[in-house]
Protein backbone atom coordinates (compact mmCIF):
# COMPACT_ATOMS: atom_id res chain seq x y z
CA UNK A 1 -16.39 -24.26 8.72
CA UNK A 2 -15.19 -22.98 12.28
CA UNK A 3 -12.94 -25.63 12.41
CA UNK A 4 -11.34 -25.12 9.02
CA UNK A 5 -11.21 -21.51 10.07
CA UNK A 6 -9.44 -22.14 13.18
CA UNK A 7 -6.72 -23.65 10.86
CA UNK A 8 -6.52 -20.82 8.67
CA UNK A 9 -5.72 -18.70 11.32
CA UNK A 10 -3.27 -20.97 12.85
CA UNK A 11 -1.45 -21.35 9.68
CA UNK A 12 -1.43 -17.52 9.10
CA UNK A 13 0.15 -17.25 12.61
CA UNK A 14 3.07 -19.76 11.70
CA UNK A 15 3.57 -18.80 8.07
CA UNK A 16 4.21 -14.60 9.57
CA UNK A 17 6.34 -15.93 12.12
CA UNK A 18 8.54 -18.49 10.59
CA UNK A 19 7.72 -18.20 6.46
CA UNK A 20 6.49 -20.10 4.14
CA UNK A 21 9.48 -22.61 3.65
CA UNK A 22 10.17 -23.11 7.43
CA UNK A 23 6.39 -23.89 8.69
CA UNK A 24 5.21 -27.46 7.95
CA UNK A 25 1.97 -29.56 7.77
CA UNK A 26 3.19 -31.47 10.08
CA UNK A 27 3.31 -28.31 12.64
CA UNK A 28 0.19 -26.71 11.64
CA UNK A 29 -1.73 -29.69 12.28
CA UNK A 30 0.02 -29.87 15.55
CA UNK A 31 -1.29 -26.49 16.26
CA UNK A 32 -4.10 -27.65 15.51
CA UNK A 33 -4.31 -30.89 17.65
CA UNK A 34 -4.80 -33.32 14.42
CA UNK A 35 -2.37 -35.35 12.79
CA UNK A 36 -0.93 -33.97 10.14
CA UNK A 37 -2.64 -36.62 7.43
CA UNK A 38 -6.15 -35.32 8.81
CA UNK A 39 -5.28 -31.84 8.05
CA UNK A 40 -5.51 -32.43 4.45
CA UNK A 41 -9.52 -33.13 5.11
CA UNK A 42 -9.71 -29.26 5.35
CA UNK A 43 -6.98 -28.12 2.65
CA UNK A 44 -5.26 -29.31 -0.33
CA UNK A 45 -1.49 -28.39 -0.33
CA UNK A 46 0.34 -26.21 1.87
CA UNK A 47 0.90 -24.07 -0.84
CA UNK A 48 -2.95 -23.92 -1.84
CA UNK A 49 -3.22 -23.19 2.49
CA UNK A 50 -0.80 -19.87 1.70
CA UNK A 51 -2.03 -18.33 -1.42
CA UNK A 52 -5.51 -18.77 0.51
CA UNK A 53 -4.41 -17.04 3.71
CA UNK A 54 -2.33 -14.34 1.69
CA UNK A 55 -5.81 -13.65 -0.78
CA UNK A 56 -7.97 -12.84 2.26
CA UNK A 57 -5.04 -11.09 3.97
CA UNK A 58 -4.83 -8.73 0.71
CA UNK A 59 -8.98 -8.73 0.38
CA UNK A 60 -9.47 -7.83 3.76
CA UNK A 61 -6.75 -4.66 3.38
CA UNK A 62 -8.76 -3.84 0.12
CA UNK A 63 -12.20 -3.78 2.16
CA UNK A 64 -10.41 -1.45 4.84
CA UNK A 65 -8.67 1.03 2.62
CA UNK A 66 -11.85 1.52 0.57
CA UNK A 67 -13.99 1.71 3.35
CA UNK A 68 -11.55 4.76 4.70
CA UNK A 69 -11.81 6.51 1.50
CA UNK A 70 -15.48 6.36 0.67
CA UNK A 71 -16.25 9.96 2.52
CA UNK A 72 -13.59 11.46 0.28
CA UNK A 73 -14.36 12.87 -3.07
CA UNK A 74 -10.86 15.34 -3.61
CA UNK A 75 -7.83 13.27 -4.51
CA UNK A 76 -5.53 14.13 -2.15
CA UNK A 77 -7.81 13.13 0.79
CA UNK A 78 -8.61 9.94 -0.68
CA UNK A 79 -5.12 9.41 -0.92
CA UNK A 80 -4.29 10.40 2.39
CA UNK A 81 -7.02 8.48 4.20
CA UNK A 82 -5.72 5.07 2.19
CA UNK A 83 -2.15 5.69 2.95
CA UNK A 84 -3.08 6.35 6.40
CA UNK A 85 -5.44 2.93 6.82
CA UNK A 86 -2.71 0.82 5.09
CA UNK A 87 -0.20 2.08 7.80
CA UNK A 88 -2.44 1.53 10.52
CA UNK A 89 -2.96 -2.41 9.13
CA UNK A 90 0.85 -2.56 8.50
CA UNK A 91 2.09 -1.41 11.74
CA UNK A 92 -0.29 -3.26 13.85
CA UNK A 93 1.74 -5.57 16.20
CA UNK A 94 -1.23 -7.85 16.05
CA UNK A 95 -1.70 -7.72 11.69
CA UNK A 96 -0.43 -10.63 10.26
CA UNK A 97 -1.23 -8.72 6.67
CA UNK A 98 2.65 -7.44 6.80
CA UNK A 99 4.32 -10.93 7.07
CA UNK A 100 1.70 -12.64 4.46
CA UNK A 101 2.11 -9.94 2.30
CA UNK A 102 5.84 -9.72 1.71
CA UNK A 103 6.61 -13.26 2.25
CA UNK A 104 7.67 -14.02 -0.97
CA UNK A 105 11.33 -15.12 -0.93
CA UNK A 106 10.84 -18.86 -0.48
CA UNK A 107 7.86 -19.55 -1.94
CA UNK A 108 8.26 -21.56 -5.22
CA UNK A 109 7.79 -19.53 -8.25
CA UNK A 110 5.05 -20.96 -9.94
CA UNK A 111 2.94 -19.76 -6.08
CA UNK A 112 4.84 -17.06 -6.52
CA UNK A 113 3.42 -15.98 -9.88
CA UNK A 114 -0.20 -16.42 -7.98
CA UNK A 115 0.56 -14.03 -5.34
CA UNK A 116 1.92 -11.53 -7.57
CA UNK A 117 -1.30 -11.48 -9.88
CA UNK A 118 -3.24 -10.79 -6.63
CA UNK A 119 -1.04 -8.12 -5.34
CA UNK A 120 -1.11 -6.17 -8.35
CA UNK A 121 -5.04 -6.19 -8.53
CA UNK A 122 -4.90 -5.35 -4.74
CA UNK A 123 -2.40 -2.08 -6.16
CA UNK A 124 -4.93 -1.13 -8.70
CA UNK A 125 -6.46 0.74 -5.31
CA UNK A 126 -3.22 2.78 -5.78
CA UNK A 127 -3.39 3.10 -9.03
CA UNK A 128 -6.69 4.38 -9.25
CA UNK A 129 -6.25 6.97 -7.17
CA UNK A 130 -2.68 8.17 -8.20
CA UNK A 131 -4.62 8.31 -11.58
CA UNK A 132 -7.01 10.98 -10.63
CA UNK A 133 -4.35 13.14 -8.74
CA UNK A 134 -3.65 16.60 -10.66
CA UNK A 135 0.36 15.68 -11.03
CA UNK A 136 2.58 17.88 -13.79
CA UNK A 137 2.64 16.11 -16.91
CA UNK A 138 6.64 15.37 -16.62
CA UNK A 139 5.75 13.23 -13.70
CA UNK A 140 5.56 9.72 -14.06
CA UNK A 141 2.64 8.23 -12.23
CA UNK A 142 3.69 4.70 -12.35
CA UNK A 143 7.10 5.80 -10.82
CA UNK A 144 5.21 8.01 -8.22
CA UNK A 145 3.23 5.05 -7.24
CA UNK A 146 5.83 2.62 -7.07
CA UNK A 147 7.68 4.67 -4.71
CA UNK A 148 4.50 5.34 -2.72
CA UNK A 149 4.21 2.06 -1.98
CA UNK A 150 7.62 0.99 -1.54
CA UNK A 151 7.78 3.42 1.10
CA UNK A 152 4.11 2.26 2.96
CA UNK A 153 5.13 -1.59 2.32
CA UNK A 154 8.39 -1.31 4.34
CA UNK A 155 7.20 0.83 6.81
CA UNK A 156 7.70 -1.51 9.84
CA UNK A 157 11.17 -1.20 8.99
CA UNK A 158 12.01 2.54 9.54
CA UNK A 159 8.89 3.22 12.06
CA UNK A 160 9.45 3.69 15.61
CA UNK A 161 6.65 3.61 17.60
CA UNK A 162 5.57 6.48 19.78
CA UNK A 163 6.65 9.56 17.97
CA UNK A 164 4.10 9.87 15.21
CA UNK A 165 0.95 7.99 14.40
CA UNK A 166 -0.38 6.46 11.62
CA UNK A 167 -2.28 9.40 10.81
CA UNK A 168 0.72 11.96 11.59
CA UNK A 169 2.85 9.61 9.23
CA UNK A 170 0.59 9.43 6.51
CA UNK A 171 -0.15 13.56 6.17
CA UNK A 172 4.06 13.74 6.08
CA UNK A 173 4.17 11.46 3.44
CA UNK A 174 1.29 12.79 1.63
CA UNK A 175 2.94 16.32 2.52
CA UNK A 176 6.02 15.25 1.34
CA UNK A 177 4.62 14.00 -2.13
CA UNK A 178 2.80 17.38 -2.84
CA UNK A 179 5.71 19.14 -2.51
CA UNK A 180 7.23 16.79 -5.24
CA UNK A 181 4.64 17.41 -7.34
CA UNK A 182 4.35 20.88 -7.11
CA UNK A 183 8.60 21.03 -7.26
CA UNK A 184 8.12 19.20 -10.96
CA UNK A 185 5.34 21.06 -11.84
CA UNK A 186 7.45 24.45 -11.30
CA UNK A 187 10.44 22.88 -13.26
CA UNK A 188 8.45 21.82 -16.48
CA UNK A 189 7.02 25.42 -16.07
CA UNK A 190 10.18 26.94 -16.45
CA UNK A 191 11.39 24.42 -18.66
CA UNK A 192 8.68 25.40 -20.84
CA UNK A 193 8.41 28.46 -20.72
CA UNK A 194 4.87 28.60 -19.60
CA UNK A 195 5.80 30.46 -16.34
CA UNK A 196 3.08 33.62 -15.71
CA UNK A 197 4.87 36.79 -17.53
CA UNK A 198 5.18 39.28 -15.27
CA UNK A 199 3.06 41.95 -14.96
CA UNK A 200 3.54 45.07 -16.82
CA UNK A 201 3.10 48.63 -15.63
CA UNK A 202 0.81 51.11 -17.90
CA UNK A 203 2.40 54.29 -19.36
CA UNK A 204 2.30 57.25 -17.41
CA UNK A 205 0.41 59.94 -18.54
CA UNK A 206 2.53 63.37 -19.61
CA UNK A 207 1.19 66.54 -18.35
CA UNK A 208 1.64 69.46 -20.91
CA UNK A 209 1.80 72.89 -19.80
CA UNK A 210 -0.67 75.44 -20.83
């Protein structure tokens, strides 16, 4: 079992550095100090090898986002505390969760189709808790999610280091996303015509002489 772990971990190191279609057997089990026939004693297919690696990337994620949420009850902080734990996993220098994760250009599509099925049960996490947010009713929560996590998936692209933290970045975002809400929320309002009326003043009182 160590063994076979040690290879997992060796792959996973090759496959976020060079992808799927430019890493070998051939290199992995030279990684590995085997010849690359021997290697299949410990897996079945390279592309068995990277649906493995990118399932326990995505499960371990999972574990860590829930784990940062359990001493949340209010929606907004569970939110916050899972957008803040996924940026912390995807802008670790060290993480190879990022590269797994969106390495899915050169895969071939029928792997493809795999990793898909597991990403979107690793999004129901998301989904769950965009769910039980109190958004307007004109908002569209599959929308607001999608954008959510376009925005947290890509984040090693527009994140400079030093400035803000994970935890800094998160509360902008989340900060950011309230105000949305509460912008669409307004707008339906007046849409609607459900805005507060405004308060009326009573009737003075007339004084009559005596």
């Amino acid at each position: 079992m160590e063994r076979r772990q040690e290879i997992l971990e060796i792959a996973a190191k090759l496959f976020a550095e060079y992808g799927y279609k430019a890493t070998s057997i051939r290199e992995i089990a030279e990684r590995a100090g085997m010849m690359g026939g021997s290697l299949y004693y410990h897996i079945r297919s390279k592309e068995a090898l990277f649906i493995e690696i990118h399932d326990r990337a995505l499960d371990a994620a999972a574990r860590r986002i829930r784990a940062a949420m359990a001493p949340h009850t209010a929606p907004w902080a569970r939110l916050e505390a899972a957008c803040t734990e996924m940026l912390e996993i995807q802008l670790n220098p060290e993480s190879l969760t990022l590269p797994i994760m969106n390495n899915f250009r050169s895969v071939p599509e029928e792997v493809k189709a795999i990793l898909v099925k597991k990403r979107d049960e690793f999004e129901t996490i998301f989904r769950t808790i965009v769910d039980a947010l109190p958004l307007p009713p004109g908002l569209d929560r599959q929308i607001y999610r999608i954008l959510l996590l376009r925005l947290l998936n890509t984040a090693d692209t527009w994140y400079h280091e030093g400035r803000l933290s994970p935890a800094e970045i998160a509360a902008q975002i989340l900060t950011i996303f309230r105000h949305e809400a509460s912008a669409t929320r307004a707008k339906s309002e007046k849409k609607s015509g459900t805005k507060a009326a405004p308060k009326t003043q009573a009737p003075r009182k007339r004084h009559v002489a005596a």
